[in-house]
Protein backbone atom coordinates (compact mmCIF):
# COMPACT_ATOMS: atom_id res chain seq x y z
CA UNK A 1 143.48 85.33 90.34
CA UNK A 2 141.97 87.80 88.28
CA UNK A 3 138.48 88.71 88.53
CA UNK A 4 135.72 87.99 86.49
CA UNK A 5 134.62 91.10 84.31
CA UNK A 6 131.23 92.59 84.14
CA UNK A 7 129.69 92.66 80.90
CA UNK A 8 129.09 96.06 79.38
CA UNK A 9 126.93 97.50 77.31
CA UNK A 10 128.11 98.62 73.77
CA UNK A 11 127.65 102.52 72.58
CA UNK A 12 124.59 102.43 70.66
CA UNK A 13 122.90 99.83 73.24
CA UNK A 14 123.87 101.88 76.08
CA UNK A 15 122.46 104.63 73.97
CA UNK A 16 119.42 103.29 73.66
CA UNK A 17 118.77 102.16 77.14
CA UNK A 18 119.82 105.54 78.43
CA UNK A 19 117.37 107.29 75.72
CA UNK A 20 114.21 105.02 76.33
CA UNK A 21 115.06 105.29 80.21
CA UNK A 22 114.53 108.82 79.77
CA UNK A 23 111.95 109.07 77.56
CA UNK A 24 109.76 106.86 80.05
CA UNK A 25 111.00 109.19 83.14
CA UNK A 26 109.79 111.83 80.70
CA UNK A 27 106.13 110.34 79.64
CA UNK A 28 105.60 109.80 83.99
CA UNK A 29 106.68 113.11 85.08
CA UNK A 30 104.11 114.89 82.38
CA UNK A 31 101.33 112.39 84.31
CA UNK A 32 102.42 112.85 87.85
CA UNK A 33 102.21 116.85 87.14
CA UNK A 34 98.95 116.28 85.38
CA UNK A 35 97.40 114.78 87.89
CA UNK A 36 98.78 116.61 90.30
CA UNK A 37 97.60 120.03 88.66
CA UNK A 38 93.78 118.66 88.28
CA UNK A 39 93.61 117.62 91.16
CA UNK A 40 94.59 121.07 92.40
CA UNK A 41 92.44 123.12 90.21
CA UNK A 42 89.45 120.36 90.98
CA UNK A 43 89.68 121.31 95.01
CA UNK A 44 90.15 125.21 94.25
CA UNK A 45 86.84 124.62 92.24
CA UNK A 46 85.26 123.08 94.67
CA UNK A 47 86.04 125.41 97.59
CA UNK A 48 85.04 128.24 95.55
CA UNK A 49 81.28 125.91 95.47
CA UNK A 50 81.40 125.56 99.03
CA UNK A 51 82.31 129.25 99.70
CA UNK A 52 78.64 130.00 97.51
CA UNK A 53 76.51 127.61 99.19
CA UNK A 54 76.52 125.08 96.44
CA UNK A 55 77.39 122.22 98.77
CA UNK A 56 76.24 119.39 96.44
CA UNK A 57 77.88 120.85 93.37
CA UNK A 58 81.15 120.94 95.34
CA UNK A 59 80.74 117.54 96.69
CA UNK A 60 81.69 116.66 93.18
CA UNK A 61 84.87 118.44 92.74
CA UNK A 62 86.02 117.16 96.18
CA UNK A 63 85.56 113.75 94.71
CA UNK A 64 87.12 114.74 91.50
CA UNK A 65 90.23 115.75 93.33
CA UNK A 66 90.50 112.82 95.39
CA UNK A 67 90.02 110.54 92.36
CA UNK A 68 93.29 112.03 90.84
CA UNK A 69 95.74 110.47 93.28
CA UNK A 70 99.29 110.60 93.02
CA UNK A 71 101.76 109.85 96.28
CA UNK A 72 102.77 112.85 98.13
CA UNK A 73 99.91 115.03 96.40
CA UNK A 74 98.50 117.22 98.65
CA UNK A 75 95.63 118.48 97.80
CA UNK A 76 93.94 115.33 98.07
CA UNK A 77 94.47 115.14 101.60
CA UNK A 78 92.58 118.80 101.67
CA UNK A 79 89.78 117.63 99.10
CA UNK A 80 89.22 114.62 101.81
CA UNK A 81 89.12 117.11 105.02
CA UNK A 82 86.67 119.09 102.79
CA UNK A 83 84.65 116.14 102.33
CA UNK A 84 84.68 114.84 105.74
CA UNK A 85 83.93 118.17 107.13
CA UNK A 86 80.88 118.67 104.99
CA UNK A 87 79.59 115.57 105.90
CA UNK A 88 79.75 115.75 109.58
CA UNK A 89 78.15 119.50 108.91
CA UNK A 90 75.07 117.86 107.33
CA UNK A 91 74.91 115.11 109.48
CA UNK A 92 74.97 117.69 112.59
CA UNK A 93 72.35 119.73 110.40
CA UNK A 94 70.16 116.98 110.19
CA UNK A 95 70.54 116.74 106.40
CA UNK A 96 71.26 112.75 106.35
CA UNK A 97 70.89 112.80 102.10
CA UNK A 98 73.55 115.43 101.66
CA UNK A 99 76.03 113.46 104.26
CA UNK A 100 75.64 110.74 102.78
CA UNK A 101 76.63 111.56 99.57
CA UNK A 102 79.55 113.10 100.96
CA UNK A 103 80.76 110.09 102.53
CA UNK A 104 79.96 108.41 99.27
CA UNK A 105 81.98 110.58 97.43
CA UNK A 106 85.56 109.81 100.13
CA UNK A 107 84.50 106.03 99.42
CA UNK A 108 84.75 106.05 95.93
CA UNK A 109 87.82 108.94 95.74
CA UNK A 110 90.20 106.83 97.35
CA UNK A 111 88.87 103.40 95.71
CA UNK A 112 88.93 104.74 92.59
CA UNK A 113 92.97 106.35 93.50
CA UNK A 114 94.20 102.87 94.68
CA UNK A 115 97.05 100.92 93.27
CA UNK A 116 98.65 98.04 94.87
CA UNK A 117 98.17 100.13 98.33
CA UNK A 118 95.08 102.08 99.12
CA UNK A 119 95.67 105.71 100.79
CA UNK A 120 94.11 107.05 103.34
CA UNK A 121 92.54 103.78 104.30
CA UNK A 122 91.35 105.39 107.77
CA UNK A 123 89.35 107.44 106.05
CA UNK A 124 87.72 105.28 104.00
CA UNK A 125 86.90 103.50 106.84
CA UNK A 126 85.36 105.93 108.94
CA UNK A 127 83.74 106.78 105.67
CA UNK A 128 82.57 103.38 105.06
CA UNK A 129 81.34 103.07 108.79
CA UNK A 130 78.88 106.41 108.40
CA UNK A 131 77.50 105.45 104.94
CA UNK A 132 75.98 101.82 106.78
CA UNK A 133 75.15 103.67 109.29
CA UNK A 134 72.80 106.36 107.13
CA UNK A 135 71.83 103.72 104.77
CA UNK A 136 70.74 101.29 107.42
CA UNK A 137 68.01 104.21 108.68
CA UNK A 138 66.47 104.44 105.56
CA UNK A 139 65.73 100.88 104.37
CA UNK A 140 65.38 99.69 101.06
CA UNK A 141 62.06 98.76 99.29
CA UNK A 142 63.42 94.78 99.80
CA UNK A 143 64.52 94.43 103.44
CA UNK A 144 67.44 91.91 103.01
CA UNK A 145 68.65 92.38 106.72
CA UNK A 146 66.03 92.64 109.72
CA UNK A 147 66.25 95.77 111.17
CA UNK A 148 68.24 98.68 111.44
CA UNK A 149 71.37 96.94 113.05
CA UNK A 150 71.24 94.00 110.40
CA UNK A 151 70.67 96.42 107.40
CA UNK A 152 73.58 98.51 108.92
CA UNK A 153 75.89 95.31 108.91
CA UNK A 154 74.77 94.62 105.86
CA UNK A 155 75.70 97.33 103.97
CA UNK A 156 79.11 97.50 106.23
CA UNK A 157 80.13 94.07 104.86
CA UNK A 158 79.56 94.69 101.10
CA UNK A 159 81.75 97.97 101.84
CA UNK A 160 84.21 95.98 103.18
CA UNK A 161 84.22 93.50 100.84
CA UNK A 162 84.40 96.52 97.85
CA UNK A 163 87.56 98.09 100.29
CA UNK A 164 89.72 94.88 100.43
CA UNK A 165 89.71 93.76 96.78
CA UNK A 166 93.13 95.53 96.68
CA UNK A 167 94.71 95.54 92.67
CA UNK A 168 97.50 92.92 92.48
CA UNK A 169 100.76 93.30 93.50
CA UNK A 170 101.72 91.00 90.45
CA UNK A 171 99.90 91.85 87.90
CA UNK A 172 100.56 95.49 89.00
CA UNK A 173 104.12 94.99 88.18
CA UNK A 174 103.74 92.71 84.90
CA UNK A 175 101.47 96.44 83.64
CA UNK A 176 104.32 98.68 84.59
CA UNK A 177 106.89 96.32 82.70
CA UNK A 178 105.09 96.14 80.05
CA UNK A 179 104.68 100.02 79.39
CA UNK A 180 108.24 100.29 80.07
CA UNK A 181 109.18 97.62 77.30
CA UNK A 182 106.46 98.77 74.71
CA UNK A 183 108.13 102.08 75.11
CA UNK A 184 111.76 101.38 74.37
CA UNK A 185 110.58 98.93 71.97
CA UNK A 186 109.41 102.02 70.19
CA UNK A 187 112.06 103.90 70.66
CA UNK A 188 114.53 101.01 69.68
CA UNK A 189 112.62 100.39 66.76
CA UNK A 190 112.65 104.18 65.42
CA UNK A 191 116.44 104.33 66.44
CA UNK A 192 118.05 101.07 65.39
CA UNK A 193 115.44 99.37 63.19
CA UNK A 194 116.22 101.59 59.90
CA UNK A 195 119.47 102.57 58.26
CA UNK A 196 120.49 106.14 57.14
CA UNK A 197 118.86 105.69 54.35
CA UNK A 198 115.13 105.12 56.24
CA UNK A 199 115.30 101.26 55.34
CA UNK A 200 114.24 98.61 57.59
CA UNK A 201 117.29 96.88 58.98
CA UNK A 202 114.96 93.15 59.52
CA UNK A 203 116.67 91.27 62.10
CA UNK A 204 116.88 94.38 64.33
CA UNK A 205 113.46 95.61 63.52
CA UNK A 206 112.06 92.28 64.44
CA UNK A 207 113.74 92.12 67.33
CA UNK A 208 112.53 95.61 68.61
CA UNK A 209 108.69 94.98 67.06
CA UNK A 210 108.91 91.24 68.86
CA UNK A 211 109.60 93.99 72.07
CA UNK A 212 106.73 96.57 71.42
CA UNK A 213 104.12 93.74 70.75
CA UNK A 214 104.59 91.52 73.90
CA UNK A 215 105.24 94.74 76.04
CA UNK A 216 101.83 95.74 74.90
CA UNK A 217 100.17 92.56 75.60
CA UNK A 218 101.39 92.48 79.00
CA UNK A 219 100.39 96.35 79.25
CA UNK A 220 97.00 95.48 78.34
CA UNK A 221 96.87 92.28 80.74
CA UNK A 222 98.33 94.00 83.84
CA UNK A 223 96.00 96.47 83.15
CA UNK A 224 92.83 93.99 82.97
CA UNK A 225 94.11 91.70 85.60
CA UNK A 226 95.60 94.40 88.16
């Protein structure tokens, strides 16, 4: 009994699934390094602060660096140490203001980095933990929680409430297929769509545009929705 055979792709479709396929390994690499490289210059910025005196000036590089998350990055895991060390420095100094904006600073880092995971989420919760605790000393013109310990769970809740609205998984997914399929729509249509001659060739340039469009609508949804 012979077996069934696999369809294959023709030459100029295989073409253009291998050239789109690298084109969008392409376009991710240059952002991976990008962010990589800011993130990097951000920290050696900010150390160079911190090496001056100018905590609060290098409070905001840390936090630059952490925003600009990428997995296996390193230097946000040494932006974070330098922001978790500062803060426990001006707590132990007695400088509550300066700590917490440190701690501040981790929260929104890593919230602002998250995808469908969040990194570092120890962090963020020791982080989360120290910014009730600072905020619940100094209360608000409205009290809306009685005393220190109610302010203090207060705040904790609404920072826990802010850490588990994780993006979706789904809609995560639906933005990265759509990038990839506005992409080789693209590509397809600047390939395929004309003749030698630069004419449109219609039935394959509507197919490719019919591509582009709804790859870009679900871009822009997954990105709204994630």
């Amino acid at each position: 009994m012979k077996g069934l055979s696999r369809p294959r792709l023709s030459g100029p479709t295989a073409q253009l699934v291998g050239r789109a396929s690298l084109l969008v390994a392409a376009v991710l690499a240059v952002l991976a390094v990008r962010v990589v490289v800011g993130s990097h210059d951000e920290l050696r910025v900010a150390e160079r602060l911190r090496a001056r005196g100018d905590v609060d000036s290098a409070v905001v590089h840390y936090r630059r660096a952490v925003r600009l998350y990428a997995p296996g990055n390193p230097y946000v895991s040494d932006a974070l140490d330098g922001l978790v060390g500062l803060a426990r420095a001006a707590e132990a100094a007695g400088e509550p203001a300066r700590a917490l904006a440190a701690w501040r600073a981790v929260h929104a880092g890593l919230l602002a980095g998250r995808s469908f995971y969040l990194p570092h989420r120890d962090v963020l919760i020791q982080a989360d933990a120290r910014i009730a605790a600072l905020t619940a000393v100094d209360p608000p013109p409205v009290d809306v929680a009685h005393g220190e310990a109610g302010r203090r769970r207060a705040y904790l809740s609404e920072l826990e409430r802010a850490r588990g609205s994780d993006p979706s998984v789904l809609w995560t997914l639906v933005l990265l297929a759509g990038f990839i399929a506005w992409v080789g729509g693209a590509l397809g249509l600047a390939l395929r769509g004309m003749d030698l001659e630069g004419r449109l060739v219609p039935a394959v340039a509507r197919h490719f545009a019919t591509i582009m469009f709804v790859g870009l609508v679900a871009f822009v949804a997954g990105l709204a929705l994630a």
